[in-house]
C-alpha atoms as a PDB file:
ATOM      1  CA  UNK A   1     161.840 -38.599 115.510  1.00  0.00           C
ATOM      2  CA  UNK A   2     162.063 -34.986 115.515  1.00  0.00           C
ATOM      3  CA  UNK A   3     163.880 -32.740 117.040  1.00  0.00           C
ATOM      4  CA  UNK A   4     164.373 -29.243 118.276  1.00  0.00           C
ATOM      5  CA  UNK A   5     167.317 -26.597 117.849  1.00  0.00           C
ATOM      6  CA  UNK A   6     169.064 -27.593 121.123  1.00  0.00           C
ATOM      7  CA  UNK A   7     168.815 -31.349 119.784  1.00  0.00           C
ATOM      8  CA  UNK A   8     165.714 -32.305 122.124  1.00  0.00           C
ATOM      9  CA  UNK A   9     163.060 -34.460 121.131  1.00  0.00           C
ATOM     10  CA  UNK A  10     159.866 -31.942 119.630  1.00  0.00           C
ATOM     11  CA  UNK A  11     156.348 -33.562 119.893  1.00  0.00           C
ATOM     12  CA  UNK A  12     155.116 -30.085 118.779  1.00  0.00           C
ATOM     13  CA  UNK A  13     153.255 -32.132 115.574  1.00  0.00           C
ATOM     14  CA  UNK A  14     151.573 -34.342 116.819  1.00  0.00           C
ATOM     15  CA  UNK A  15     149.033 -31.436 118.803  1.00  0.00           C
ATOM     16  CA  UNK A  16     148.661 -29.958 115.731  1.00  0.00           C
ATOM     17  CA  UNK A  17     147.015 -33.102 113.606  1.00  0.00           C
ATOM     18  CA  UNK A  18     143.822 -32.880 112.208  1.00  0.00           C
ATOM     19  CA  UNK A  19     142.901 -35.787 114.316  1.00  0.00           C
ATOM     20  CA  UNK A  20     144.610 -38.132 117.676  1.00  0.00           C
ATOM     21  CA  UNK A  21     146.282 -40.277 114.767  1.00  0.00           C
ATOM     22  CA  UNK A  22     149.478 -38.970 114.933  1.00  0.00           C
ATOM     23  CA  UNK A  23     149.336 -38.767 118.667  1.00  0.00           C
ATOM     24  CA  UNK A  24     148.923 -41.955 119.691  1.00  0.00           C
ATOM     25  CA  UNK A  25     151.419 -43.457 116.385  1.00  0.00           C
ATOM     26  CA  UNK A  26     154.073 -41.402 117.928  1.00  0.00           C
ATOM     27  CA  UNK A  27     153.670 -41.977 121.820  1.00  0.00           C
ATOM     28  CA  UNK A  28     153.013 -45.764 121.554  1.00  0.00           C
ATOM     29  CA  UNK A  29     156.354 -46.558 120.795  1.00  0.00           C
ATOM     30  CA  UNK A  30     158.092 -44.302 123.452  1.00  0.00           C
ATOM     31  CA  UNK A  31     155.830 -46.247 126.337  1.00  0.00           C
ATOM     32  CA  UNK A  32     153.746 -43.059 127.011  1.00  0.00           C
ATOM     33  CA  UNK A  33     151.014 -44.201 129.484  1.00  0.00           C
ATOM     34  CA  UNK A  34     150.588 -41.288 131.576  1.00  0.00           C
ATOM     35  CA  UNK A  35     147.002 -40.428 131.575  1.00  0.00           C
ATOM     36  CA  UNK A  36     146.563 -44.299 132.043  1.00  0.00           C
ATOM     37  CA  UNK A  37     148.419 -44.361 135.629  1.00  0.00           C
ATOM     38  CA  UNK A  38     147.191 -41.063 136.260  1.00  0.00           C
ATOM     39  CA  UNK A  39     143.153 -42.587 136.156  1.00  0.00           C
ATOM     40  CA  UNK A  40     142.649 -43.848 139.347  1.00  0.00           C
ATOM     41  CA  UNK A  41     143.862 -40.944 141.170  1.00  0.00           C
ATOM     42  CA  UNK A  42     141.796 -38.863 139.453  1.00  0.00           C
ATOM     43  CA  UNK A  43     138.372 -41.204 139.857  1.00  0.00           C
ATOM     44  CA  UNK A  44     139.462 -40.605 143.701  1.00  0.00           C
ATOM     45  CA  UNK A  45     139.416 -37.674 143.483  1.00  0.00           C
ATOM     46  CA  UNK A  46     136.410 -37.254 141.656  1.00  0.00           C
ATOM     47  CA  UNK A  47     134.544 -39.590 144.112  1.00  0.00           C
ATOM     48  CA  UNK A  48     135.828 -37.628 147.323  1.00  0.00           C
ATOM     49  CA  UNK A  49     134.264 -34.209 145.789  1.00  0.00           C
ATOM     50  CA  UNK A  50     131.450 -35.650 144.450  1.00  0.00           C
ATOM     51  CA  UNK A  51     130.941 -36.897 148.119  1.00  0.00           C
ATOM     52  CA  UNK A  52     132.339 -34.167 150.148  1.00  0.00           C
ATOM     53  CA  UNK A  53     130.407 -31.756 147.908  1.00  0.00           C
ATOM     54  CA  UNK A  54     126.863 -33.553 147.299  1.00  0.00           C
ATOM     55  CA  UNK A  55     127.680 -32.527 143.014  1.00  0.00           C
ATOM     56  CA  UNK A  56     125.748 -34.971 141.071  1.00  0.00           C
ATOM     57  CA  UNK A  57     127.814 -34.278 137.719  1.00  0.00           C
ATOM     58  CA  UNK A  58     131.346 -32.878 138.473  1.00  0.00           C
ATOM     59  CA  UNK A  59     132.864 -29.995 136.321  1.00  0.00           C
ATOM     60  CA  UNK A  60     136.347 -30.981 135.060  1.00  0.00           C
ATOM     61  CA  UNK A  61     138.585 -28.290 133.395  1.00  0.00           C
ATOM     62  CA  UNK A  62     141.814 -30.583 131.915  1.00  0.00           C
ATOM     63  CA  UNK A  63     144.432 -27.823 131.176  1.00  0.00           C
ATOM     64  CA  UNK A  64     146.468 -29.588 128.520  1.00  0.00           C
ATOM     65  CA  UNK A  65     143.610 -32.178 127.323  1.00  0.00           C
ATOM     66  CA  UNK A  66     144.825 -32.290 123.679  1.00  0.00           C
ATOM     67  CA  UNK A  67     142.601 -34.663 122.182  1.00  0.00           C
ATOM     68  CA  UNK A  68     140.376 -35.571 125.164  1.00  0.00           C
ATOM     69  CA  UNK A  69     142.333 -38.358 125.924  1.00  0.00           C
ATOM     70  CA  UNK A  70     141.596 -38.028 129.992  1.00  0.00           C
ATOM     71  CA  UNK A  71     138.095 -36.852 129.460  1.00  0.00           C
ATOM     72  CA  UNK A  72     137.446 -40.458 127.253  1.00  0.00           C
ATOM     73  CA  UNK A  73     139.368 -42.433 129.938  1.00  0.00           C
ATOM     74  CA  UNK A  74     137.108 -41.434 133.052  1.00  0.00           C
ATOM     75  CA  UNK A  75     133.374 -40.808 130.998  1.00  0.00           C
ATOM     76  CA  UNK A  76     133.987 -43.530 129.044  1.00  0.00           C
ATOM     77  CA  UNK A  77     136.168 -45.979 130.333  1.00  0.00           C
ATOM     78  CA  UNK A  78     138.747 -46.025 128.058  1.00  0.00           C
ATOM     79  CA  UNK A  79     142.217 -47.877 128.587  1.00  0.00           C
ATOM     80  CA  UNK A  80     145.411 -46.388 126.776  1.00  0.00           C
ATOM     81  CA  UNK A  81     145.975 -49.707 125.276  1.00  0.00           C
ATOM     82  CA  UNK A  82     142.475 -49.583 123.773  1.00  0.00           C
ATOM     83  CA  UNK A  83     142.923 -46.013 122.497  1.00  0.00           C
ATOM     84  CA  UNK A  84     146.381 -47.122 121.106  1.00  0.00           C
ATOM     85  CA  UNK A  85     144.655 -49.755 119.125  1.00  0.00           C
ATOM     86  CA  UNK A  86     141.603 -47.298 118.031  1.00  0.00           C
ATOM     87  CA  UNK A  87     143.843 -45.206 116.334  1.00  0.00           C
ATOM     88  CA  UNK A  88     146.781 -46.843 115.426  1.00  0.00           C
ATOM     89  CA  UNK A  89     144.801 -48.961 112.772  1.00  0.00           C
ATOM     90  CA  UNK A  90     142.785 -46.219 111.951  1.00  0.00           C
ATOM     91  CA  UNK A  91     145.327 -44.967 108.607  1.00  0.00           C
ATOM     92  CA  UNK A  92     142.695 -45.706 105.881  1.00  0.00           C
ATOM     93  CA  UNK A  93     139.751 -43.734 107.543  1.00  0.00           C
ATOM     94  CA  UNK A  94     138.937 -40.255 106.789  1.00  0.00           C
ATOM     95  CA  UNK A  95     138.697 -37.303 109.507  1.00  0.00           C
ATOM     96  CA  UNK A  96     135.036 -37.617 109.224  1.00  0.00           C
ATOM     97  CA  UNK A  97     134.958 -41.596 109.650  1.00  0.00           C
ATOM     98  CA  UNK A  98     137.081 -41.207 112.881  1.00  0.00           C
ATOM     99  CA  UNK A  99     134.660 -38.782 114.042  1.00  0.00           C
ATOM    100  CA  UNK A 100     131.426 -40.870 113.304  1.00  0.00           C
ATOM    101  CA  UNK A 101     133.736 -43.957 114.647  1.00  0.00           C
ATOM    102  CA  UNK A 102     134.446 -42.187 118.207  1.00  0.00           C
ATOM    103  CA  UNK A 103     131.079 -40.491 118.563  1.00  0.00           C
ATOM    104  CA  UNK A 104     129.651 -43.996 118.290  1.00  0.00           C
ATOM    105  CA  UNK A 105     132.175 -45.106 121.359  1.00  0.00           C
ATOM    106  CA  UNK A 106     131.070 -41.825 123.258  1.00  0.00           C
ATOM    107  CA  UNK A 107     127.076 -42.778 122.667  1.00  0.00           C
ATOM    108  CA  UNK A 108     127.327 -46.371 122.813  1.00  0.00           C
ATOM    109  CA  UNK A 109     129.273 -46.654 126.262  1.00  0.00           C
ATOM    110  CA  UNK A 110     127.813 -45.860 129.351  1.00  0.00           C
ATOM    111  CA  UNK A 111     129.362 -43.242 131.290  1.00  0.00           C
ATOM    112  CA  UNK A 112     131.219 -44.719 133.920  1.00  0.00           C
ATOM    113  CA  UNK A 113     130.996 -41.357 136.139  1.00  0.00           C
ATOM    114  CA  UNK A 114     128.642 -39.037 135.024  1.00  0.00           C
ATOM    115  CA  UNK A 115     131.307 -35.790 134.500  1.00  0.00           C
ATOM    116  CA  UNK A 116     131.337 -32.718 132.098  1.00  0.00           C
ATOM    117  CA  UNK A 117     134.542 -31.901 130.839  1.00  0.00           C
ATOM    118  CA  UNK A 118     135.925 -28.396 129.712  1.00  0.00           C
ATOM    119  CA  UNK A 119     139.796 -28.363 127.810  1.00  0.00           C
ATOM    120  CA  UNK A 120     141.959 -25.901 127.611  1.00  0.00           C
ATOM    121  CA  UNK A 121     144.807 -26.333 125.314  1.00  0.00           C
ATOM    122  CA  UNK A 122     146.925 -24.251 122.798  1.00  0.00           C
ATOM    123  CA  UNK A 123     146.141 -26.543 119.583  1.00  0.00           C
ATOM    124  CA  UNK A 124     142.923 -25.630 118.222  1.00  0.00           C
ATOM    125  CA  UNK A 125     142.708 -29.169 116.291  1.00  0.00           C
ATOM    126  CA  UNK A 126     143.124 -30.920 118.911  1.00  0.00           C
ATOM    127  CA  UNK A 127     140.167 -29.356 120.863  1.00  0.00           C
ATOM    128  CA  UNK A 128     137.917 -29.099 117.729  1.00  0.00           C
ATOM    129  CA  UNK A 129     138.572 -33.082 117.386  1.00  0.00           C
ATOM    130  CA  UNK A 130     137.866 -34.066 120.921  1.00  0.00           C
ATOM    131  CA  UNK A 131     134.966 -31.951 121.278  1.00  0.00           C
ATOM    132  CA  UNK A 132     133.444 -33.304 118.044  1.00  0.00           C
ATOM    133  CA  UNK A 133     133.573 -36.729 118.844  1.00  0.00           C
ATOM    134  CA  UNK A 134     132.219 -36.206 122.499  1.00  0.00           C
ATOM    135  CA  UNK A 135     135.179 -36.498 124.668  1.00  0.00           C
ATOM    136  CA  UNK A 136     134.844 -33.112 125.768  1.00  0.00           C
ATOM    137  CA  UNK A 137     131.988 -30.659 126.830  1.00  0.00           C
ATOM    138  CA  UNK A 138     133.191 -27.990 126.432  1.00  0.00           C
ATOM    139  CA  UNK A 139     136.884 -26.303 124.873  1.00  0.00           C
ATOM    140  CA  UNK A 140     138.978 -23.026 125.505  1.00  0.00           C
ATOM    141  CA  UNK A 141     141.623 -22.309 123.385  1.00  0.00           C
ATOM    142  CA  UNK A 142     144.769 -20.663 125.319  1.00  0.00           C
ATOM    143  CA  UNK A 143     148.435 -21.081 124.812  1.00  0.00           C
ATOM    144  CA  UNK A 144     149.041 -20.437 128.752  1.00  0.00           C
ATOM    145  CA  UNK A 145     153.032 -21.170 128.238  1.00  0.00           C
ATOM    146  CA  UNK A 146     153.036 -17.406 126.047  1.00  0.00           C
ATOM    147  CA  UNK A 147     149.883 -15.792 127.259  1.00  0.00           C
ATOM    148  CA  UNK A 148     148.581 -14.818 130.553  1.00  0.00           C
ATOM    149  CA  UNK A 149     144.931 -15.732 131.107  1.00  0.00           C
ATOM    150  CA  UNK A 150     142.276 -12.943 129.710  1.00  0.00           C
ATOM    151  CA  UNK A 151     138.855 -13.172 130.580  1.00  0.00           C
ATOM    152  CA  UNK A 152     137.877 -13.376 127.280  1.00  0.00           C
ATOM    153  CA  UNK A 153     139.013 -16.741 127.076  1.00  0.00           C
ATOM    154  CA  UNK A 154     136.607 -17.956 130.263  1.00  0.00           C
ATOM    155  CA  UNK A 155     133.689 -20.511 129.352  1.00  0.00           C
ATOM    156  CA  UNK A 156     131.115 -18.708 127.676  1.00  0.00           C
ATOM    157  CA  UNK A 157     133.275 -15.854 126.513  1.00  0.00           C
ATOM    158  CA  UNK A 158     133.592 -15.279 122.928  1.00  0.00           C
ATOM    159  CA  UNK A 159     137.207 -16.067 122.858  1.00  0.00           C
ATOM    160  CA  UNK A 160     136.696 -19.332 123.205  1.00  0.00           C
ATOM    161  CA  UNK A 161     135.871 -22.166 120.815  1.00  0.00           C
ATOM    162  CA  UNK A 162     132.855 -23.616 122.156  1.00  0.00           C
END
């Protein structure tokens, strides 16, 4: 485990993977099912404003999405337990197998809600990896612990990364 100056655990590393590898190999052990509990008040949610507001497809901005990991629980649904699995045995595969292996999951399952999800995070690779393999729709990169938010950063700015 590693830790920070003041002797507190630092997950800074595994945001800033290549790939949700390291993620998930580091969290499993510690119990880490947020997102997991987190699902069914967010397909509430989604319901009650798909209803309230007659929106077909809902627009979801996840501030913090990392890897996707919300935006492949509701479209596709995913369990944390299944995504645990996916990539803890996933060691021998390249970046580019993982890819091809989780854009098969995102074209092969059938949405469960019909959704399009933008993330906004401060780790670049984690964005460029979950909007490769399909988790996301759309990405802006913006660290909004240091930074104030710029327009420039907005969807379909060129400050962002997709």
């Amino acid at each position: 485990m590693r830790f920070d100056a003041t002797g507190k655990v630092s997950l800074d590393h595994i945001y800033t993977a290549p790939d949700p590898r390291t993620y998930f190999q580091v969290l499993r052990p510690l119990g880490y099912c947020v997102p997991q509990q987190a699902k069914p008040y967010f397909e509430k949610l989604v319901k009650e404003y798909r209803e309230s507001e007659q929106v077909e497809v809902p627009k979801i901005l996840d501030i913090g999405c990392s890897y996707g990991i919300n935006a492949a629980l509701l479209k596709y649904d995913a369990t944390m337990d299944e995504l645990y699995a996916r990539y803890g045995d996933a060691a021998p595969l390249t970046r580019s197998e993982l890819l091809a292996r989780d854009r098969r999951l995102s074209r092969s399952r059938r949405p469960a809600q019909r959704l399009r999800f933008t993330g906004l995070d401060a780790s670049t690779s984690a964005l460029d990896y979950a909007r490769e393999a399909g988790f996301l729709d759309d990405t802006v990169h913006a660290d909004l612990e240091t930074d104030d938010p710029t327009p420039d950063r907005a969807p379909g700015s060129p400050g962002r990364t997709s």
